[in-house]
N, C-alpha and C. Protein backbone atom coordinates (compact mmCIF):
# COMPACT_ATOMS: atom_id res chain seq x y z
N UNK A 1 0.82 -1.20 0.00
CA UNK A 1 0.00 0.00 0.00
C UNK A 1 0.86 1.26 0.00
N UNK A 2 1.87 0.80 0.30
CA UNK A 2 3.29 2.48 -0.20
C UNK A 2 3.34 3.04 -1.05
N UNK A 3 2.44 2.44 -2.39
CA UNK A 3 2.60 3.52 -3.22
C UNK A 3 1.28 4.62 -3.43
N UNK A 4 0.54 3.88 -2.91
CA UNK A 4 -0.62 4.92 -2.93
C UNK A 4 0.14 6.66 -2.52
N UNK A 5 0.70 6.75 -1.72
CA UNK A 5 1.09 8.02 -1.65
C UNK A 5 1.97 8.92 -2.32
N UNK A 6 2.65 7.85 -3.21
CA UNK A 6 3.38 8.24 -4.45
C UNK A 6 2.86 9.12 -5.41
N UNK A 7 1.10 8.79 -5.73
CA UNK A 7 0.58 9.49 -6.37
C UNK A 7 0.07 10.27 -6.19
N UNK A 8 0.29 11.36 -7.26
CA UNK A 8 -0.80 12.51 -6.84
C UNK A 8 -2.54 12.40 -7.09
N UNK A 9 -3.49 13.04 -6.35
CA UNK A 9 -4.87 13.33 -6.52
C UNK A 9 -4.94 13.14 -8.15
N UNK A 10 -4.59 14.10 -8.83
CA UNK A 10 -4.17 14.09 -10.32
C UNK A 10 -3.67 12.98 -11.09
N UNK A 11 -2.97 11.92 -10.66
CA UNK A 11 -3.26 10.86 -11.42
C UNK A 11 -3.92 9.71 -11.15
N UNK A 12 -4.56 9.65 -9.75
CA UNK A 12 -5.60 8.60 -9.32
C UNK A 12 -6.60 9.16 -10.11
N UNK A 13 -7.00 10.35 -10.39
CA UNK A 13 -8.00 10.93 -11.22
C UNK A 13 -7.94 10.17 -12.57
N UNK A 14 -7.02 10.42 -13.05
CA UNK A 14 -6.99 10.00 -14.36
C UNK A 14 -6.87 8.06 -14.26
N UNK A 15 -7.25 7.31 -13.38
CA UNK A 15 -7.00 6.08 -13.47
C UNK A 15 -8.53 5.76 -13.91
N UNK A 16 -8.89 4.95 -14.36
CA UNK A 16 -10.19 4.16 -14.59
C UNK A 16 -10.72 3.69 -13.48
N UNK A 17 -12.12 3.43 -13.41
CA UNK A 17 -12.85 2.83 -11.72
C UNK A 17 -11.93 1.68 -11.25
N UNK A 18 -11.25 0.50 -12.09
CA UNK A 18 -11.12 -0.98 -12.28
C UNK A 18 -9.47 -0.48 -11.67
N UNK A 19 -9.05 0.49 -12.78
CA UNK A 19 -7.29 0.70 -11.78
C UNK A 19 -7.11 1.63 -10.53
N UNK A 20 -8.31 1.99 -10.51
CA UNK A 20 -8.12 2.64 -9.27
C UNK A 20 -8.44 2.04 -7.90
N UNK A 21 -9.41 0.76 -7.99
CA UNK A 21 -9.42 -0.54 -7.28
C UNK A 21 -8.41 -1.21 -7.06
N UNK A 22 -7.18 -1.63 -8.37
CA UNK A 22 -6.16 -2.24 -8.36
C UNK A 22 -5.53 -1.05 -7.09
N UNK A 23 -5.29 -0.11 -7.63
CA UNK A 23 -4.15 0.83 -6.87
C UNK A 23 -4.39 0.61 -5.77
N UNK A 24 -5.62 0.57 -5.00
CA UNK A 24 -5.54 0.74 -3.47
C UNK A 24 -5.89 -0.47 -2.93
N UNK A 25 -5.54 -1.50 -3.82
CA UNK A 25 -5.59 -2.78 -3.47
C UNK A 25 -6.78 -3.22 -2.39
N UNK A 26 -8.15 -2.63 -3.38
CA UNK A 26 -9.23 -2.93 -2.81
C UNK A 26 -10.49 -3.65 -3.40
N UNK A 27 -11.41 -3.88 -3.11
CA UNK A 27 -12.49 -3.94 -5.09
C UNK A 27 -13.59 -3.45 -3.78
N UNK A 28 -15.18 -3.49 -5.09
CA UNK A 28 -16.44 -3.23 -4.24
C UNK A 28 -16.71 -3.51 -2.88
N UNK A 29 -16.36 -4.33 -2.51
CA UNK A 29 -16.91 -5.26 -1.19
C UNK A 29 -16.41 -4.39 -0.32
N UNK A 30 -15.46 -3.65 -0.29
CA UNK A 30 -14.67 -2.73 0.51
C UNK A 30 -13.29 -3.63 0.87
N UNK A 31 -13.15 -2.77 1.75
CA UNK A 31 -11.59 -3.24 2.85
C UNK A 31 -12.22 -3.92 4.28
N UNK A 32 -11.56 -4.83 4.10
CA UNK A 32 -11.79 -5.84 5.65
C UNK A 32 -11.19 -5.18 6.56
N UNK A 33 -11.95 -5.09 7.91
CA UNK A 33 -11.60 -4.13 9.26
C UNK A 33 -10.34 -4.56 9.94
N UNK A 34 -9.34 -5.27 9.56
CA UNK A 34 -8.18 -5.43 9.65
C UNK A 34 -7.43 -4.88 8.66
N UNK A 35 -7.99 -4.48 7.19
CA UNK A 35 -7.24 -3.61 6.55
C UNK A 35 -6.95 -2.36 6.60
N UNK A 36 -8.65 -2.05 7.11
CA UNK A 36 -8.86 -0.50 7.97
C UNK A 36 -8.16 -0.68 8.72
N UNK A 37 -7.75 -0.75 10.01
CA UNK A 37 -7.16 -0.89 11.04
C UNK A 37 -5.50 -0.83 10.61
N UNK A 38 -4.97 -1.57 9.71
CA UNK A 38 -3.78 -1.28 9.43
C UNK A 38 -3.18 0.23 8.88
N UNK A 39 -3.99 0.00 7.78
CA UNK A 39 -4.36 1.63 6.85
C UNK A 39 -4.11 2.71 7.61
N UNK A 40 -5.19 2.84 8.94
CA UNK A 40 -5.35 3.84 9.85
C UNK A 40 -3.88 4.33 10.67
N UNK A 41 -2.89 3.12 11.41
CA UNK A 41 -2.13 3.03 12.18
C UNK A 41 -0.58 3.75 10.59
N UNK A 42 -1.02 3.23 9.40
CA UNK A 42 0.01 3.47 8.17
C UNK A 42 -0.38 5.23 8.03
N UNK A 43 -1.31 5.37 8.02
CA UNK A 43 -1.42 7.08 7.30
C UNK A 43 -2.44 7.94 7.93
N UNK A 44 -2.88 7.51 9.54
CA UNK A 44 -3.30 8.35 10.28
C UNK A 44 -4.52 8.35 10.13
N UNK A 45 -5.14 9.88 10.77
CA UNK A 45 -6.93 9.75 10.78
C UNK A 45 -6.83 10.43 9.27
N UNK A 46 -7.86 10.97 8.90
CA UNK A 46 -8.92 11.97 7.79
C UNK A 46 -9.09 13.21 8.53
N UNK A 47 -7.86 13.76 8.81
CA UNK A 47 -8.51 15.25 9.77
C UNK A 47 -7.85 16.65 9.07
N UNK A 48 -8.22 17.33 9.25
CA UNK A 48 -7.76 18.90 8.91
C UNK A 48 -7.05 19.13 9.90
N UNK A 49 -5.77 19.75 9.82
CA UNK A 49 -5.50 20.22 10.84
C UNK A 49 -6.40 21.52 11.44
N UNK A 50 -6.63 22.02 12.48
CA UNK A 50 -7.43 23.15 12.85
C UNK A 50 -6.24 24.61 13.31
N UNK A 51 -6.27 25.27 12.35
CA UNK A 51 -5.52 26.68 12.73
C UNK A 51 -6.11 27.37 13.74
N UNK A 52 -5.60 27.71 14.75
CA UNK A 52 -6.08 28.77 15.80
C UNK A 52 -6.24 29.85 15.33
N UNK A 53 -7.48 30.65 15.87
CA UNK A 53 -7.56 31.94 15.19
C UNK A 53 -6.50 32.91 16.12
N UNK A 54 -5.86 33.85 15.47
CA UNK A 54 -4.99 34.55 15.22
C UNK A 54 -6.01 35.86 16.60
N UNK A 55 -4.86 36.32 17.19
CA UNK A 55 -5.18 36.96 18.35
C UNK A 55 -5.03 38.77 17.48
N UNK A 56 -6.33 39.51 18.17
CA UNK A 56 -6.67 40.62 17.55
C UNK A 56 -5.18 41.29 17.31
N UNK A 57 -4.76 41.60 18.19
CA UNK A 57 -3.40 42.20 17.97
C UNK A 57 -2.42 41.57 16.79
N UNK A 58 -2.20 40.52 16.67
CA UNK A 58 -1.66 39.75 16.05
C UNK A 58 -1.82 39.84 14.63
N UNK A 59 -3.46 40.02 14.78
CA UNK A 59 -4.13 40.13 12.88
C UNK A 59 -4.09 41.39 12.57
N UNK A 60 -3.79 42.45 13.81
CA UNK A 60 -3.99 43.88 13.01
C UNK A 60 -2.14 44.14 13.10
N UNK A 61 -1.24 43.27 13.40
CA UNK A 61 0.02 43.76 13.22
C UNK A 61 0.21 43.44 11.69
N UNK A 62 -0.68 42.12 11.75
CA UNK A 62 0.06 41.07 9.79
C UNK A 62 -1.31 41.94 9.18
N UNK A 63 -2.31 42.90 9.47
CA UNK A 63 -2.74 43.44 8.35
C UNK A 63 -1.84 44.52 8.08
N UNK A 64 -1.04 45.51 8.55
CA UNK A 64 -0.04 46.29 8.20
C UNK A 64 1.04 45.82 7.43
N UNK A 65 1.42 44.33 7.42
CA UNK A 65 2.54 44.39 6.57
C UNK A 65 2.18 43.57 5.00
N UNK A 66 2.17 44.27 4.55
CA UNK A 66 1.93 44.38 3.30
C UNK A 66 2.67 45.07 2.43
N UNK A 67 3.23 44.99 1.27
CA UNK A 67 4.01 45.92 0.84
C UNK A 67 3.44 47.41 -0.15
N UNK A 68 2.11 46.69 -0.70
CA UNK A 68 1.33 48.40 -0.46
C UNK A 68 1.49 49.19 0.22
N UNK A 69 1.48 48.76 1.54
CA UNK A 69 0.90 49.24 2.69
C UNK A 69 2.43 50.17 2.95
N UNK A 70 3.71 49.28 2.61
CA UNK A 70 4.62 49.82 3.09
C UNK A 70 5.18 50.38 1.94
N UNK A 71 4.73 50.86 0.71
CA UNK A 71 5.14 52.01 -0.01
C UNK A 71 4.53 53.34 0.22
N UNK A 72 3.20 53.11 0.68
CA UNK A 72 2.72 54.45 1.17
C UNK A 72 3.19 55.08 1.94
N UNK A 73 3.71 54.00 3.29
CA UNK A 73 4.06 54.86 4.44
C UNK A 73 5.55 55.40 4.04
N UNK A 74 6.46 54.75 3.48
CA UNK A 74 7.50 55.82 3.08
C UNK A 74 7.31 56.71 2.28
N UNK A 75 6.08 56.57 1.27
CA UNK A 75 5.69 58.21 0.52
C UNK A 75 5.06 58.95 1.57
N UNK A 76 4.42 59.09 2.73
CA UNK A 76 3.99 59.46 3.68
C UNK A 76 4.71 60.03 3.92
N UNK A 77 6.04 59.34 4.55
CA UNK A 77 7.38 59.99 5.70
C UNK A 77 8.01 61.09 4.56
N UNK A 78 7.99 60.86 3.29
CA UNK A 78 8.94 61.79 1.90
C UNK A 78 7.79 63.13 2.66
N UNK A 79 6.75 62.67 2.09
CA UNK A 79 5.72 63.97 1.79
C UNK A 79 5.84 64.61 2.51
N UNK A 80 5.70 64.21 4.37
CA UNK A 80 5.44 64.84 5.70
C UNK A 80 7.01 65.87 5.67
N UNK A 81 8.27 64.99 5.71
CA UNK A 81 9.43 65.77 5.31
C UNK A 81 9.59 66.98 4.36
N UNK A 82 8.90 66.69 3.41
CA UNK A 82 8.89 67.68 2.18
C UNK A 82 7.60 68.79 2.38
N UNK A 83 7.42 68.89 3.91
CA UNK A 83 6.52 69.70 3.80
C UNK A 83 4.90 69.72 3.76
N UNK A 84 4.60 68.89 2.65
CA UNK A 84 3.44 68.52 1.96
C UNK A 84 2.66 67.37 2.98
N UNK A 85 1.79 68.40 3.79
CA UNK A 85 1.33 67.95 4.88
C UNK A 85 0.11 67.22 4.50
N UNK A 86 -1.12 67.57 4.05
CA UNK A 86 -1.95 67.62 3.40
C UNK A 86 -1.95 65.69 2.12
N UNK A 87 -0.77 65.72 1.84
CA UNK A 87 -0.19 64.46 0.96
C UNK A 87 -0.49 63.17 2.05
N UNK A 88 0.61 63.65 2.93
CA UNK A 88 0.80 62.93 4.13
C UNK A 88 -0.19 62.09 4.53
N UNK A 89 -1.67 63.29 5.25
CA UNK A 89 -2.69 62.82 5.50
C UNK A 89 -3.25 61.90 4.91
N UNK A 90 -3.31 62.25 3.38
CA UNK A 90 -4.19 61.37 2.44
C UNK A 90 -3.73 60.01 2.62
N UNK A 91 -2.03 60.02 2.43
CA UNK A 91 -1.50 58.82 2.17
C UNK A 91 -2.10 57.85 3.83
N UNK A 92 -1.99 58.51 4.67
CA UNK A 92 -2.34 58.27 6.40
C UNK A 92 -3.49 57.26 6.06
N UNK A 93 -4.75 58.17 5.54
CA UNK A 93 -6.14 57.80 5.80
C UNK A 93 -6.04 56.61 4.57
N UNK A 94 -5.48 56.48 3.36
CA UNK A 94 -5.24 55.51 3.00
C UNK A 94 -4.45 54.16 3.26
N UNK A 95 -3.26 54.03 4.66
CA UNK A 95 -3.35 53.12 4.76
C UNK A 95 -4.02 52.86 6.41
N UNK A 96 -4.25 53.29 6.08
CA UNK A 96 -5.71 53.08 7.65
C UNK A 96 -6.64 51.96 7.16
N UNK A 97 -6.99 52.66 5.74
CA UNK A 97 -8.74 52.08 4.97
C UNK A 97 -8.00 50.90 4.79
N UNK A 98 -6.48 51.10 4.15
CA UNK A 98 -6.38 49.42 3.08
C UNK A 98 -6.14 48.35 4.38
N UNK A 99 -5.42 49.13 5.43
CA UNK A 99 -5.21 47.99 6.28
C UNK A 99 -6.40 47.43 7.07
N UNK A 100 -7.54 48.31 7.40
CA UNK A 100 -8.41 47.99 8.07
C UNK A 100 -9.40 47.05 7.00
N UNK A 101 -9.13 47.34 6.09
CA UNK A 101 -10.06 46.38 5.08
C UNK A 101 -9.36 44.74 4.69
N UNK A 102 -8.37 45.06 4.96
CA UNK A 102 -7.52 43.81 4.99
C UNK A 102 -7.86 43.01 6.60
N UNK A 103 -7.49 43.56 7.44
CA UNK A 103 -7.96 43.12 8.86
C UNK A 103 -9.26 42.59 8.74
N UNK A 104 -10.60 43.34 8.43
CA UNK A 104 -12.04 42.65 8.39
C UNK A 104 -11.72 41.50 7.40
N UNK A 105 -11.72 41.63 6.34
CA UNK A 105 -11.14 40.68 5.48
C UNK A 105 -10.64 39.15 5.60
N UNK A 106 -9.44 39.17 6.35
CA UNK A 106 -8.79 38.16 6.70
C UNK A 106 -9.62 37.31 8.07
N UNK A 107 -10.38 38.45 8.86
CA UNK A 107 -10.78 37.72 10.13
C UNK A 107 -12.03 37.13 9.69
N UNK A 108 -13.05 37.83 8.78
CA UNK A 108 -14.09 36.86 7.96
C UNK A 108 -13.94 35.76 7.36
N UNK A 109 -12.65 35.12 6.82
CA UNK A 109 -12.26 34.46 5.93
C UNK A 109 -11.91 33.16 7.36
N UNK A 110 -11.40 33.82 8.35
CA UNK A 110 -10.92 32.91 9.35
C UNK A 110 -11.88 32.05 9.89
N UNK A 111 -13.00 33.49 10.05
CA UNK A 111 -14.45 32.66 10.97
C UNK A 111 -14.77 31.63 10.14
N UNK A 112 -15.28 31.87 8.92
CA UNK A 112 -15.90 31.05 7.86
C UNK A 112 -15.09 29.47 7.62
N UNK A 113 -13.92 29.84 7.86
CA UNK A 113 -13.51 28.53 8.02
C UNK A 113 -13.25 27.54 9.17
N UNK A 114 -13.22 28.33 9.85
CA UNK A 114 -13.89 27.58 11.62
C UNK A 114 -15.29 27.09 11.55
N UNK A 115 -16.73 28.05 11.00
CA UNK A 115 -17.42 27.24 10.56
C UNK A 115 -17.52 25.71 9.25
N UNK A 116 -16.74 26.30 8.40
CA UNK A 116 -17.34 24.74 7.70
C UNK A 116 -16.38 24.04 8.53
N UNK A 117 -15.54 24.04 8.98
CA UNK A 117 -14.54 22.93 9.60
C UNK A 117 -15.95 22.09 10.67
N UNK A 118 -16.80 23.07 11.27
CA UNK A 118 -17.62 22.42 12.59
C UNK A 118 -18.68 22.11 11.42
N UNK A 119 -19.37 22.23 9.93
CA UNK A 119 -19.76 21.59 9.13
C UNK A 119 -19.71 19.96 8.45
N UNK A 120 -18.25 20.21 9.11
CA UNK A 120 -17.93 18.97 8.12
C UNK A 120 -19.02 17.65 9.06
N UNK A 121 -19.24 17.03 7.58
CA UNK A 121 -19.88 15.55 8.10
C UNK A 121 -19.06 14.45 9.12
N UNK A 122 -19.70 14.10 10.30
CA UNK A 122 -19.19 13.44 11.50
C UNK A 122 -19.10 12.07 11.14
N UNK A 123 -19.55 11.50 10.29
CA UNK A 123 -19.86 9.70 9.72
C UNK A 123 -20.04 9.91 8.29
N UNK A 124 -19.34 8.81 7.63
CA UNK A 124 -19.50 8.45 6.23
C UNK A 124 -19.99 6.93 6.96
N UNK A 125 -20.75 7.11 5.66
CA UNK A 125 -21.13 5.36 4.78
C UNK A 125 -19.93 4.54 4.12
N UNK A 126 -19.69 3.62 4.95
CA UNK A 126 -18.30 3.13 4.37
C UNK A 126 -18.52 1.24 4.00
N UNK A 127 -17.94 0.76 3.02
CA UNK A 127 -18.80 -0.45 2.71
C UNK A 127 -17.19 -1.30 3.05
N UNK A 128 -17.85 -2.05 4.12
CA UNK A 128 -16.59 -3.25 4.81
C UNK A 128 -16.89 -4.72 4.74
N UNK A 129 -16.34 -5.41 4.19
CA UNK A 129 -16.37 -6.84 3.84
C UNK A 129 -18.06 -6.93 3.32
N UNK A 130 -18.42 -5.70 2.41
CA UNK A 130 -19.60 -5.85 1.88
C UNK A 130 -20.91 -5.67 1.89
N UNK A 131 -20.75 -4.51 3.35
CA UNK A 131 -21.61 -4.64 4.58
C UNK A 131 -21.58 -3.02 4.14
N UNK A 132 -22.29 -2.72 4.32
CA UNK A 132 -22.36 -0.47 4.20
C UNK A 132 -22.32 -0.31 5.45
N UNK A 133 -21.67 0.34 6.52
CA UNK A 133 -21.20 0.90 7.49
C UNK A 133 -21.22 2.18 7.77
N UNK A 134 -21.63 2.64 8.85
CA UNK A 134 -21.19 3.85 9.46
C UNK A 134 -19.88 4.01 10.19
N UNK A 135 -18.80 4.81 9.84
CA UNK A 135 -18.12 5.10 10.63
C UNK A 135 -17.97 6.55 10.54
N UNK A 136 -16.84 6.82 12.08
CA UNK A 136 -16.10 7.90 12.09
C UNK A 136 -15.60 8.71 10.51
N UNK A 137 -15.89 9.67 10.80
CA UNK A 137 -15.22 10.90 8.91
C UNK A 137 -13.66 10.12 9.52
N UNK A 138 -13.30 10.70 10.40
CA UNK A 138 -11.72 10.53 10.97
C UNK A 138 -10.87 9.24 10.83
N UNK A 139 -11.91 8.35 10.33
CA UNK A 139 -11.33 6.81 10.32
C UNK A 139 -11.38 6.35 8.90
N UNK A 140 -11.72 7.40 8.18
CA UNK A 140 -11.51 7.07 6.45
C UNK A 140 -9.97 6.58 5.92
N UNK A 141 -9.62 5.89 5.45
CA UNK A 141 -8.90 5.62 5.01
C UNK A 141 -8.60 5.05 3.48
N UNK A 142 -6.68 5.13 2.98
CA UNK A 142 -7.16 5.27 1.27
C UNK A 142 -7.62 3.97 1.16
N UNK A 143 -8.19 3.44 0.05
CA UNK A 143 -9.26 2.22 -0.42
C UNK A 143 -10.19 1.90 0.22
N UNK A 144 -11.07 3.04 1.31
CA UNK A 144 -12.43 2.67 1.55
C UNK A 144 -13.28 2.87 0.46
N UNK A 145 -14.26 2.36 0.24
CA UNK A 145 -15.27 2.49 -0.58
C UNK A 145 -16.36 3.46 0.11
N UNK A 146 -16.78 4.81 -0.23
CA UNK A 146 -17.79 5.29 0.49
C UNK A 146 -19.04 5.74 -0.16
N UNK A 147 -20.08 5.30 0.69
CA UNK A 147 -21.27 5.59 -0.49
C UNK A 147 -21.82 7.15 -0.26
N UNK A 148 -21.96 7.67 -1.32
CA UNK A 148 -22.46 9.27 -0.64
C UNK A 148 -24.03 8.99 -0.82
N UNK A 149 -24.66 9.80 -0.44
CA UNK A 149 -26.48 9.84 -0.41
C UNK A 149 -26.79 11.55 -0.57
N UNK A 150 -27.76 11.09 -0.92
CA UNK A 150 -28.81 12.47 -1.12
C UNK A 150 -27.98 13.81 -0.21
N UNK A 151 -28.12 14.85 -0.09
CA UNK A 151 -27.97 15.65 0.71
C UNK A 151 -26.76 15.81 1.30
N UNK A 152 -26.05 14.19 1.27
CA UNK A 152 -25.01 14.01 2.26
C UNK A 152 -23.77 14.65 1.85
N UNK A 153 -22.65 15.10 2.76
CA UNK A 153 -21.27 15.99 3.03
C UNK A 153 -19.98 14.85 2.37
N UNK A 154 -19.21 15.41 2.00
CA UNK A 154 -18.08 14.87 1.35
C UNK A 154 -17.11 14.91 1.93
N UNK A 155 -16.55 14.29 3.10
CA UNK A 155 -15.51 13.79 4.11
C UNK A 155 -13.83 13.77 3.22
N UNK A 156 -13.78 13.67 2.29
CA UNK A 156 -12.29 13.39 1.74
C UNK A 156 -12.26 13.42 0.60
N UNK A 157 -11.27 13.33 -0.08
CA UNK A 157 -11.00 13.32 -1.55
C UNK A 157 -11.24 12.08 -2.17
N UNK A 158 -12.39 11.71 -3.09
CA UNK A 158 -12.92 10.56 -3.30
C UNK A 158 -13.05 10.37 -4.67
N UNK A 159 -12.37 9.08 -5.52
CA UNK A 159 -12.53 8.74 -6.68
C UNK A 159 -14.03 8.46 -7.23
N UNK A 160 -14.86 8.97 -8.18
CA UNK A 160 -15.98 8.47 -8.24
C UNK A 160 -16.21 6.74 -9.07
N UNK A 161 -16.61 5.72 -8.80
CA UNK A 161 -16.47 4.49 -9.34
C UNK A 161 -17.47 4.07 -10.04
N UNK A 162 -18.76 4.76 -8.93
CA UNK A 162 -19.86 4.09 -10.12
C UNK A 162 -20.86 5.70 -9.53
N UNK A 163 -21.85 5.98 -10.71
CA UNK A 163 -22.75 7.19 -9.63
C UNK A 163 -23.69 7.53 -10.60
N UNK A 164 -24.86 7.79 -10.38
CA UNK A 164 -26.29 7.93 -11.22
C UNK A 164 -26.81 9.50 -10.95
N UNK A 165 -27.28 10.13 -11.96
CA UNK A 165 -27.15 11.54 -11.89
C UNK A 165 -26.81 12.22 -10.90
N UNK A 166 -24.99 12.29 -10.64
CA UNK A 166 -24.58 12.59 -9.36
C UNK A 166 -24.43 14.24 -9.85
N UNK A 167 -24.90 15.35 -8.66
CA UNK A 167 -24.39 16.67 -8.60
C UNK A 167 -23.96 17.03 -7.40
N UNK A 168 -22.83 17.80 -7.93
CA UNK A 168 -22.07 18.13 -6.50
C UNK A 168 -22.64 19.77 -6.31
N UNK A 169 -22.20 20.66 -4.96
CA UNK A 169 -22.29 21.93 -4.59
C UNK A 169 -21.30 21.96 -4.28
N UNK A 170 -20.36 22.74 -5.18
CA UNK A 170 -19.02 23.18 -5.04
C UNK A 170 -18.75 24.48 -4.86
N UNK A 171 -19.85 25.05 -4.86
CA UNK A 171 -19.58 26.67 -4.14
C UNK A 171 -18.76 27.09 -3.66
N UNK A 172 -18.45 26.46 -2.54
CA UNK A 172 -17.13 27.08 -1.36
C UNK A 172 -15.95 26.83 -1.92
N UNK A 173 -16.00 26.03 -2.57
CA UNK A 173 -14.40 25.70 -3.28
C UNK A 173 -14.28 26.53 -4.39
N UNK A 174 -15.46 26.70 -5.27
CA UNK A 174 -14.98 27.26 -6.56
C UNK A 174 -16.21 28.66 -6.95
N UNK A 175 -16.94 28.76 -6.37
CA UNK A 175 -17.77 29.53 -6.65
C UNK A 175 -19.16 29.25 -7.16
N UNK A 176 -18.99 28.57 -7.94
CA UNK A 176 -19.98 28.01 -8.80
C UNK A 176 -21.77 27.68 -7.98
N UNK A 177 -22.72 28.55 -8.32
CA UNK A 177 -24.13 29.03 -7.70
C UNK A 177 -24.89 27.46 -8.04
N UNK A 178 -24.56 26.59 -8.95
CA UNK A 178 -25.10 25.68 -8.93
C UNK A 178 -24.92 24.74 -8.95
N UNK A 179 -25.48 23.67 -8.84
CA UNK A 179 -24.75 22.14 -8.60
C UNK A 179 -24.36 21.26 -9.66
N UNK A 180 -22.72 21.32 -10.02
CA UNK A 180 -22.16 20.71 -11.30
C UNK A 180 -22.21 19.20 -11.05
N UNK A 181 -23.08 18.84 -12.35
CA UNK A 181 -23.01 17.34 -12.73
C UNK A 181 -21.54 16.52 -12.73
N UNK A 182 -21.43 15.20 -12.24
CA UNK A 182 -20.13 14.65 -11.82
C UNK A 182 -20.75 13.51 -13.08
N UNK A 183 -19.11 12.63 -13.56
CA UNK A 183 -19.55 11.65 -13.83
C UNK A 183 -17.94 11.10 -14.12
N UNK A 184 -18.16 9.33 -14.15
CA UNK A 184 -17.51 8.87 -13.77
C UNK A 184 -15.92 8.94 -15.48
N UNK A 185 -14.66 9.54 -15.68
CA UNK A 185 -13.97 9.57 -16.30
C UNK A 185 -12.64 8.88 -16.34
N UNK A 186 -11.88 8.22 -16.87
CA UNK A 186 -10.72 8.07 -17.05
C UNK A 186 -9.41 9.44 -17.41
């Protein structure tokens, strides 16, 4: 199973349903709970790491450094020197706005991902010696077979093998307002 990690996302993609079974040295029936169990102890849980959010002070020091940010303020220090008080200001109240818009910015982007992180789906459907299973998201491992359903959340990066008018909501990842049709490719 060592080479599974050899490859990239990008060429398990491009494998067919049948070699991509070979690769993770699995087929339909799934992986027997001694294979899970090995798998798990070989390449860990299915987790995100979780970034701590960044302490107020902290986010309004890294919204100042920027290098916009830090061409103004030496046209600032020229202008204020040269007199041209009035310059100064402008340049002032401009990096006030860019940095403070950078600060809201970055800390929205932070929250939002603390939420989907507490989004993510807690159990996949996982099919073991043939049997469809619930387990742990955290106990996915490569060559489970997982069945997705109606409505249901997408726990990991998953080859599609077999799937009947499947649409995904890829919004958060890519933008996209509606739900792009998947289907199964080599």
């Amino acid at each position: 199973m060592a080479k599974t990690i050899k490859m990239t996302l990008n060429q398990i993609n491009q494998l067919t349903p049948k070699a991509s079974l070979e690769h993770f040295e699995t087929d339909k029936k799934g992986l027997s709970r001694q294979q899970r169990t090995a798998r798990l102890q070989t390449y860990g849980e299915n987790t995100i790491q979780k970034r701590q959010q960044r302490s107020l002070l902290r986010a309004s020091w890294q919204s100042v450094q920027d290098p916009f940010i830090g061409v103004l303020a030496v046209l600032m220090i020229i202008s204020w020197l040269s007199r041209d008080i009035d310059g100064a200001i402008v340049m002032l109240i401009m990096i006030v706005v860019s940095s403070s818009i950078r600060f809201v910015q970055e800390r929205k982007s932070e929250q939002a991902s603390i939420a989907l992180q507490a989004m993510l789906a807690k159990t996949s459907r996982v099919v073991i010696e043939g049997q469809p299973t619930e387990v742990a998201a955290q106990s996915l491992v490569p060559g489970d077979i997982v069945q997705l359903q109606t409505g249901g959340l997408v726990n990991a990066d998953l080859k599609i093998l077999a799937s009947h008018d499947l649409q995904i909501n890829q919004s958060s990842l890519t933008g996209e307002s509606k739900p792009v049709s998947k289907r199964i490719t080599a």
